[in-house]
Protein backbone atom coordinates (compact mmCIF):
# COMPACT_ATOMS: atom_id res chain seq x y z
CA UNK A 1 15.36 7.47 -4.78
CA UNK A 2 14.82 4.03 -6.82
CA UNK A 3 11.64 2.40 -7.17
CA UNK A 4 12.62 -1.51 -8.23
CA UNK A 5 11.48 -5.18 -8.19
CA UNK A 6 11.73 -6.39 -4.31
CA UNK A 7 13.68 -9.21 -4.68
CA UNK A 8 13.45 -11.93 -1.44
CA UNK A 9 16.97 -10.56 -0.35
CA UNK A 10 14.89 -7.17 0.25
CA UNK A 11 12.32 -8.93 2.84
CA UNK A 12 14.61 -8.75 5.73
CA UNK A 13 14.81 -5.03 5.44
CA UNK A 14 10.95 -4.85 5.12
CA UNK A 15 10.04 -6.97 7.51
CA UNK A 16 10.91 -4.65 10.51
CA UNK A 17 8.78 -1.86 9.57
CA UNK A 18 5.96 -3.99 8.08
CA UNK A 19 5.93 -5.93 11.46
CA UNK A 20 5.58 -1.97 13.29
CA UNK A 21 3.00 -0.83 11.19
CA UNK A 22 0.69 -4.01 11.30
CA UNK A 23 1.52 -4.25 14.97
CA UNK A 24 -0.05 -0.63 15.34
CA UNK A 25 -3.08 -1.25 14.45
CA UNK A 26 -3.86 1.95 13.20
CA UNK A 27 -3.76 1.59 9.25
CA UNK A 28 -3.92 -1.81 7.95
CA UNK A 29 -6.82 -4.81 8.42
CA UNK A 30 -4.11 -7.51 8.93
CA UNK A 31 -3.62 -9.93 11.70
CA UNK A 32 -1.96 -7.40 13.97
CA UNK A 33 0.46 -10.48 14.88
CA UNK A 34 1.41 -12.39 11.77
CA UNK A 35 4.33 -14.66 11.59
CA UNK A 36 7.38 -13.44 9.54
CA UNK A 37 6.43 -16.32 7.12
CA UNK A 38 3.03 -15.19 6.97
CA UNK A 39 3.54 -11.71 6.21
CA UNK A 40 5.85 -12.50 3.39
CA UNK A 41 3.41 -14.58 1.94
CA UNK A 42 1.24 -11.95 1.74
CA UNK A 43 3.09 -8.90 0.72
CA UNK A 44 6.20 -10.61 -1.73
CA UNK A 45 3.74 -11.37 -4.54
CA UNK A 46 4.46 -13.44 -7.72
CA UNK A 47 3.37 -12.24 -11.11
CA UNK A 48 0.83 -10.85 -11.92
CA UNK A 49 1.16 -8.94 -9.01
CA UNK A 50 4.45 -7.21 -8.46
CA UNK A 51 5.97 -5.94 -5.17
CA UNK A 52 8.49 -2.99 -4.96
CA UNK A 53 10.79 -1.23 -2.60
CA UNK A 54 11.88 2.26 -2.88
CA UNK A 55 15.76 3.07 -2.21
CA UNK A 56 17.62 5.09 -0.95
CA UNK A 57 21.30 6.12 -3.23
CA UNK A 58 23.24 3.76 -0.83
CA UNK A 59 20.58 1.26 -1.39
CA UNK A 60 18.61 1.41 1.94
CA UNK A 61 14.85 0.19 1.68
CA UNK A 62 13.07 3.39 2.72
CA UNK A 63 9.90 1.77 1.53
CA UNK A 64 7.45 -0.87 -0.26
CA UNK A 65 4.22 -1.36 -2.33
CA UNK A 66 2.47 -4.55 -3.53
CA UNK A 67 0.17 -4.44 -6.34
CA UNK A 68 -2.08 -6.57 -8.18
CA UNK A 69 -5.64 -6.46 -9.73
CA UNK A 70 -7.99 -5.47 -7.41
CA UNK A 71 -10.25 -9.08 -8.37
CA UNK A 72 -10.27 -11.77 -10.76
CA UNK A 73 -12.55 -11.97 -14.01
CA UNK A 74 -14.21 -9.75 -15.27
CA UNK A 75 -13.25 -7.38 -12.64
CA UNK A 76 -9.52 -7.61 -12.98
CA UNK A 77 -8.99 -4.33 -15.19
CA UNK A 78 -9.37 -2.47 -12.25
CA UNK A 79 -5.67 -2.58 -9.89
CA UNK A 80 -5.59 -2.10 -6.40
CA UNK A 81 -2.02 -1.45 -4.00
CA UNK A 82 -0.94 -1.28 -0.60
CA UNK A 83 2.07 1.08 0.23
CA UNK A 84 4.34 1.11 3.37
CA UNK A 85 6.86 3.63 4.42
CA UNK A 86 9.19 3.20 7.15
CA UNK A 87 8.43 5.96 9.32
CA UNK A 88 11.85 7.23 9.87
CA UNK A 89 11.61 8.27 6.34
CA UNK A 90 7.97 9.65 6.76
CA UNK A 91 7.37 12.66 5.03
CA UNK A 92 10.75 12.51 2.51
CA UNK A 93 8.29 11.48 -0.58
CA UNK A 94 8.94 8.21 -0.35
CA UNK A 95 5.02 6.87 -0.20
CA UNK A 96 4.71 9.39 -3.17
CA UNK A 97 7.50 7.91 -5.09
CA UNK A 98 5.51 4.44 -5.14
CA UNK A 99 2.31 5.76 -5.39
CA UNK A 100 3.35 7.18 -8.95
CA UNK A 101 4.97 4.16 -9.50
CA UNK A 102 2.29 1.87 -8.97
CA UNK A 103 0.09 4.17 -11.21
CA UNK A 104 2.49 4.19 -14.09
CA UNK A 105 2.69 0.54 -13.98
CA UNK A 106 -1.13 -0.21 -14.00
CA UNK A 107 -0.91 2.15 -16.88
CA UNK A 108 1.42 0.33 -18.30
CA UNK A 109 0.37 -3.33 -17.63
CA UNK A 110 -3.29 -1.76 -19.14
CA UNK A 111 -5.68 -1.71 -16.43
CA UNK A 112 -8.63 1.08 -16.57
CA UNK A 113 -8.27 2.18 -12.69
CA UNK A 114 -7.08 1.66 -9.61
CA UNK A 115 -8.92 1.01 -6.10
CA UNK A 116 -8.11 1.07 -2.63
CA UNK A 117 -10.43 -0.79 -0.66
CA UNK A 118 -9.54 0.21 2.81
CA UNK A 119 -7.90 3.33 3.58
CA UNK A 120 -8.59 4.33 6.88
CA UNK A 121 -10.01 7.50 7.44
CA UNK A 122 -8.14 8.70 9.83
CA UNK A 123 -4.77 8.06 8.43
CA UNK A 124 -5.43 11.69 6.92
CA UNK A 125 -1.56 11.55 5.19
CA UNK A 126 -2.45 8.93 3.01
CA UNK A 127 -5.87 10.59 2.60
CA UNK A 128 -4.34 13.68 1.49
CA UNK A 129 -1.37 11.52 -1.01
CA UNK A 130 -3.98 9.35 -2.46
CA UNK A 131 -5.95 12.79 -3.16
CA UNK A 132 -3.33 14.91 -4.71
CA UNK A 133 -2.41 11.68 -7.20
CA UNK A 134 -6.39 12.19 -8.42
CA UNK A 135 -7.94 9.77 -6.51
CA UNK A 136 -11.54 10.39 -4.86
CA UNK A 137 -13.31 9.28 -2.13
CA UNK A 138 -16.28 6.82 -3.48
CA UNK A 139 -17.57 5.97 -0.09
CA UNK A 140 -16.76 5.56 3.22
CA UNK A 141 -17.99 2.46 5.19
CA UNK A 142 -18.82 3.55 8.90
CA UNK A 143 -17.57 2.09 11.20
CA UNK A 144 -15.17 -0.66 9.27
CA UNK A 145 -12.29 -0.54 11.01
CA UNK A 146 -11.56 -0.13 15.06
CA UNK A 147 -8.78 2.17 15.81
CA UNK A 148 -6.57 1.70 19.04
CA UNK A 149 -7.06 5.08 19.60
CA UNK A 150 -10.15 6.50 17.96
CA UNK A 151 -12.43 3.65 18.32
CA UNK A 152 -14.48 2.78 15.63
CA UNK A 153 -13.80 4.80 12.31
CA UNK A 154 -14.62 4.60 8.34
CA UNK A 155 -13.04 2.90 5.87
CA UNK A 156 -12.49 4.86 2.37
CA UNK A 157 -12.92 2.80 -0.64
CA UNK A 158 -10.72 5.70 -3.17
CA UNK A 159 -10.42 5.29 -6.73
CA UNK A 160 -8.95 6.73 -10.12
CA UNK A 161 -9.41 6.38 -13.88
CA UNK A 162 -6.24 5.42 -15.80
């Protein structure tokens, strides 16, 4: 698997699984109906934010992260990501590919940490990823986010050291 620059050729290979996922309403905070236009705008950043795709060897997108610092100011030595797998390639290490990837390049691009704002509890796979790459559970706001099928459940707010 490759981890490289998404390049705006790569968008109409995201955009089918990105549009599932939001649609589902079970991990992400977005609009759960965002025009194509829309959703591009959001997740194909421009520097100094950086979005990826993870690929297969005959070049398939199996995956994609965004990342960027977390604010602006004084807060923005701290990074924050958002990761996406297509789920016919769930469980293959893709979202651990990017996860390491994104770390290495806040490492790289020297911010002090990362932080995810808004991992929903029960999406207890990226829980358990974000865990095993070191990061911890700072809080959980009750309540946060309203599940389609669990009703109203916790947001994590996870972070690491770099």
């Amino acid at each position: 698997m490759l981890i490289r620059a998404a390049t705006p050729l790569d968008w109409a290979a995201i955009w089918p699984f990105w549009q599932r996922i939001v649609a589902a309403g079970q991990t992400y905070s977005y609009d759960p109906d965002p025009t194509e236009d829309e959703a591009r705008d959001l997740w194909m950043l421009a520097p100094p934010g950086r979005t990826v795709v993870a690929v297969d060897d005959e070049g398939s997108v199996q995956g994609t992260a965004k990342m960027h610092p977390n604010h602006g100011g004084p807060g923005a030595h701290v990074a924050t990501a958002s990761f996406m797998v297509d789920p016919r390639c769930g469980g293959a290490g893709v979202g651990r590919a990017l996860g390491q990837d994104a770390l290495a390049w806040a490492r790289s691009a020297g911010y002090r940490a990362m932080q995810f704002n808004a991992v929903v509890e029960t999406n207890v796979a990226a829980v358990r990823l974000w865990r095993s790459l070191g990061f911890e559970v700072l809080a959980t706001v009750p309540e946060a986010f309203q599940h389609p099928v669990h009703g109203f459940v916790g947001l994590h707010i996870m972070h690491r050291q770099l």
